[in-house]
Protein backbone atom coordinates (compact mmCIF):
# COMPACT_ATOMS: atom_id res chain seq x y z
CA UNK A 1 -103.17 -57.09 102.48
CA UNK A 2 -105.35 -58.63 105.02
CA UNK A 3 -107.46 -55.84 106.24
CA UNK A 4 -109.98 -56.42 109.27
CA UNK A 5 -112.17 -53.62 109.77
CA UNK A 6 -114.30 -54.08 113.18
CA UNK A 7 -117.53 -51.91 113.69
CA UNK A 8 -117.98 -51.58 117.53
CA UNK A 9 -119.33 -48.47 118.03
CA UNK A 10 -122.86 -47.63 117.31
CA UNK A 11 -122.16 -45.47 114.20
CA UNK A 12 -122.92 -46.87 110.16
CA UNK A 13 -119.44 -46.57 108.87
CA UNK A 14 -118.83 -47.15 104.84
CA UNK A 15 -116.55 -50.14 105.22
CA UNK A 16 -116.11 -50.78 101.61
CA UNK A 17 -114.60 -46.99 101.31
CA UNK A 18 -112.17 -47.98 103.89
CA UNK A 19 -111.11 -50.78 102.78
CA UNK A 20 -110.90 -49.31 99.09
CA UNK A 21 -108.41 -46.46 100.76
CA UNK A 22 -106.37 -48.63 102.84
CA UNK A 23 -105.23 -50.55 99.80
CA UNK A 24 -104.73 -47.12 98.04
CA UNK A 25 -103.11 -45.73 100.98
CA UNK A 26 -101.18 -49.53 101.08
CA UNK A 27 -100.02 -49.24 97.18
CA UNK A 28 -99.04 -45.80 97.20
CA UNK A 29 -96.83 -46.44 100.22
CA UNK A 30 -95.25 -49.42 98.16
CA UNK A 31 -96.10 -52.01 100.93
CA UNK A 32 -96.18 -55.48 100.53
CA UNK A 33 -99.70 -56.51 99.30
CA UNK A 34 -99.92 -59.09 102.23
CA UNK A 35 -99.33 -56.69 105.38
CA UNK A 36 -102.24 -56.76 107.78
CA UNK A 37 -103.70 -54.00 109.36
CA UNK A 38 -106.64 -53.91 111.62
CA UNK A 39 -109.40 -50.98 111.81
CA UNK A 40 -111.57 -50.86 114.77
CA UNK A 41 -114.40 -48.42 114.65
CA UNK A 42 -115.35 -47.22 118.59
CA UNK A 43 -117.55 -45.63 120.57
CA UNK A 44 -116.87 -42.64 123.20
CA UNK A 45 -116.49 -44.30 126.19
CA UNK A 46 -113.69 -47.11 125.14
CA UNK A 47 -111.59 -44.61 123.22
CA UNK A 48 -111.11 -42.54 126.33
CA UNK A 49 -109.94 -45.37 128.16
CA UNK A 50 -107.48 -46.29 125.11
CA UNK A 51 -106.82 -42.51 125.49
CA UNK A 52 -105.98 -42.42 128.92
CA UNK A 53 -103.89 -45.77 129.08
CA UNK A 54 -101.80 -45.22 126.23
CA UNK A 55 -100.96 -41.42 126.00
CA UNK A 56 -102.04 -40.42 129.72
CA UNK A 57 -104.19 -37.74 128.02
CA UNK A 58 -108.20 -37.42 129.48
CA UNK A 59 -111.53 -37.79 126.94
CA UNK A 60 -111.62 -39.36 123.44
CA UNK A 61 -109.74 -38.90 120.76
CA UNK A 62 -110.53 -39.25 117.02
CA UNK A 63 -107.51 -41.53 116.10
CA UNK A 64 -105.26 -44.15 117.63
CA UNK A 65 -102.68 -46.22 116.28
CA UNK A 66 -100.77 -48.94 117.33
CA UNK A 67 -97.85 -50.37 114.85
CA UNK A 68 -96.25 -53.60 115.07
CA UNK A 69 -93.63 -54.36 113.02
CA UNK A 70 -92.48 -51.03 112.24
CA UNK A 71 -92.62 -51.80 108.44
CA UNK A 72 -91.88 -48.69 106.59
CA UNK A 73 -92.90 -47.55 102.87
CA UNK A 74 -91.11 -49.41 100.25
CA UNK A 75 -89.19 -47.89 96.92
CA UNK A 76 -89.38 -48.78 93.41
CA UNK A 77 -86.26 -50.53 93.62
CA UNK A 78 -86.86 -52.90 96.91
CA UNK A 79 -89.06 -55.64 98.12
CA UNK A 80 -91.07 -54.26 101.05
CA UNK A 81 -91.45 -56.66 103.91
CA UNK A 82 -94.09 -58.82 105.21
CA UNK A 83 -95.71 -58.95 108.21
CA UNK A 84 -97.73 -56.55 110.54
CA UNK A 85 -98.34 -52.98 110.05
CA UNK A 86 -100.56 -52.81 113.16
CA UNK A 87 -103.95 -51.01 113.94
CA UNK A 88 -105.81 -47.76 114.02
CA UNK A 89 -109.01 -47.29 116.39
CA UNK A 90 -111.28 -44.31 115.52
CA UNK A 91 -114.07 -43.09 117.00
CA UNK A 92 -116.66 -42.05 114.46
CA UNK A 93 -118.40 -39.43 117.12
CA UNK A 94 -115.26 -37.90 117.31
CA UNK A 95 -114.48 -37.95 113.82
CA UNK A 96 -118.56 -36.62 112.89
CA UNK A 97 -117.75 -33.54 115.63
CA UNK A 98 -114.84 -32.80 113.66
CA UNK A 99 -116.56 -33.21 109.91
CA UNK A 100 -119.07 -30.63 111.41
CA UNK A 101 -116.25 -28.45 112.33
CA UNK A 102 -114.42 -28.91 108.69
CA UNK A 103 -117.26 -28.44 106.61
CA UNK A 104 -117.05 -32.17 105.18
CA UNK A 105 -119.27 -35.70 105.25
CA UNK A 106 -118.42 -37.89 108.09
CA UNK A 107 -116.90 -40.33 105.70
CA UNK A 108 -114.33 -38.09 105.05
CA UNK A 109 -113.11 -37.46 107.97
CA UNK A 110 -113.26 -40.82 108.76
CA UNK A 111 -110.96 -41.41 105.55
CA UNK A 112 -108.71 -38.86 106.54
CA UNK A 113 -108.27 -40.27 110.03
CA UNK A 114 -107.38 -44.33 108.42
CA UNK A 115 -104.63 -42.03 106.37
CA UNK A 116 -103.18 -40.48 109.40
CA UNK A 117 -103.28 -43.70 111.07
CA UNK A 118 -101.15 -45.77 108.50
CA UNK A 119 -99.31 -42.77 107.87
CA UNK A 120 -98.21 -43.16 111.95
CA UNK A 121 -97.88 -47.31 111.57
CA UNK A 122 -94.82 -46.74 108.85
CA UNK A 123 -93.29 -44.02 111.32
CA UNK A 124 -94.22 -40.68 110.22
CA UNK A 125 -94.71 -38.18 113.31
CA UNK A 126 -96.07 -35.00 113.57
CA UNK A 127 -94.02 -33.96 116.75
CA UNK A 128 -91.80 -31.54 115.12
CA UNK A 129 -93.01 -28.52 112.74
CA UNK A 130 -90.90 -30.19 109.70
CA UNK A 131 -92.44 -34.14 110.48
CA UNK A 132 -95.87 -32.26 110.65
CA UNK A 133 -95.36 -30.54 107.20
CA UNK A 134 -94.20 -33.95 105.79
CA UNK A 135 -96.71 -36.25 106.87
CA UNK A 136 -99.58 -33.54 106.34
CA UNK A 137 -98.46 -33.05 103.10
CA UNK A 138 -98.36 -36.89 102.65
CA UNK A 139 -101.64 -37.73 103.89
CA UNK A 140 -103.35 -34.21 101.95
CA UNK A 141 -101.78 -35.76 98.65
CA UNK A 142 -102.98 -39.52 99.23
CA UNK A 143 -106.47 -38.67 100.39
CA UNK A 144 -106.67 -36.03 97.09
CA UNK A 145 -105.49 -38.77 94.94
CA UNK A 146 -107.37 -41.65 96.00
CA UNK A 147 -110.25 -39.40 95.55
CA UNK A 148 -109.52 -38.79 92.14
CA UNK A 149 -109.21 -42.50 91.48
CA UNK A 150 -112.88 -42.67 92.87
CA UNK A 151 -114.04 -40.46 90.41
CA UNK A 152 -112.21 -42.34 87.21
């Protein structure tokens, strides 16, 4: 997968931990190893504009994503596609405001936020009470298992 991770914002962010869980996220979802996706890290101030223009809604948010292709996760049995999977923007002040609030590192949140955002790219939703228990449940299982992968 070609992954481009852009730091714009003024925040440290562990790059080699994202890029670590987007392939995990990537080979779990049984997409094609060459899909790109690009991460762009953001301050404040540009995510509420994002925020504004593309879901009319005021302030930042933590997490935006933007899919292109509309790949979706692959089987077993099939050849997933290549091509684009799209981007994510986070803002990392966001996403530290909300670590505070959890209990966690930064990092974590920040983790959790690049597995919502592919989650979104292959067209899971959390509109609906029964998409929202699916792709939480998704995204809870992927971030505990690529954890566990750290640790072996």
């Amino acid at each position: 997968m070609s992954i481009e991770i852009t730091n714009e914002s003024l925040e440290e962010v562990d790059n080699e931990r994202v890029l670590s869980l987007s392939r995990f996220v990537r080979d779990e979802l049984k997409l094609h190893e060459l899909v790109e996706l690009g991460i762009t890290f953001v301050d404040e101030g540009p995510m509420t504009d994002l925020h504004i223009k593309w879901m009319d809604e005021p302030g930042p948010t933590d997490v935006l994503s933007f899919p292109m292709d509309e790949l979706r996760p692959g089987s077993d049995a099939g050849n997933p596609s290549e091509g684009i999977l799209g981007d994510i923007v986070i803002c990392p002040q966001v996403a530290a405001t909300q670590a505070v609030a959890a209990g966690h590192e930064t990092i974590n949140e920040i983790l959790m936020l690049v597995t919502h955002g592919m989650l979104h790219l292959v067209g899971f939703d959390h509109a609906e009470p029964d998409e929202e228990i699916e792709m939480f449940s998704l995204q809870k299982k992927l971030l505990a298992d690529f954890y566990e992968s750290e640790q072996s």
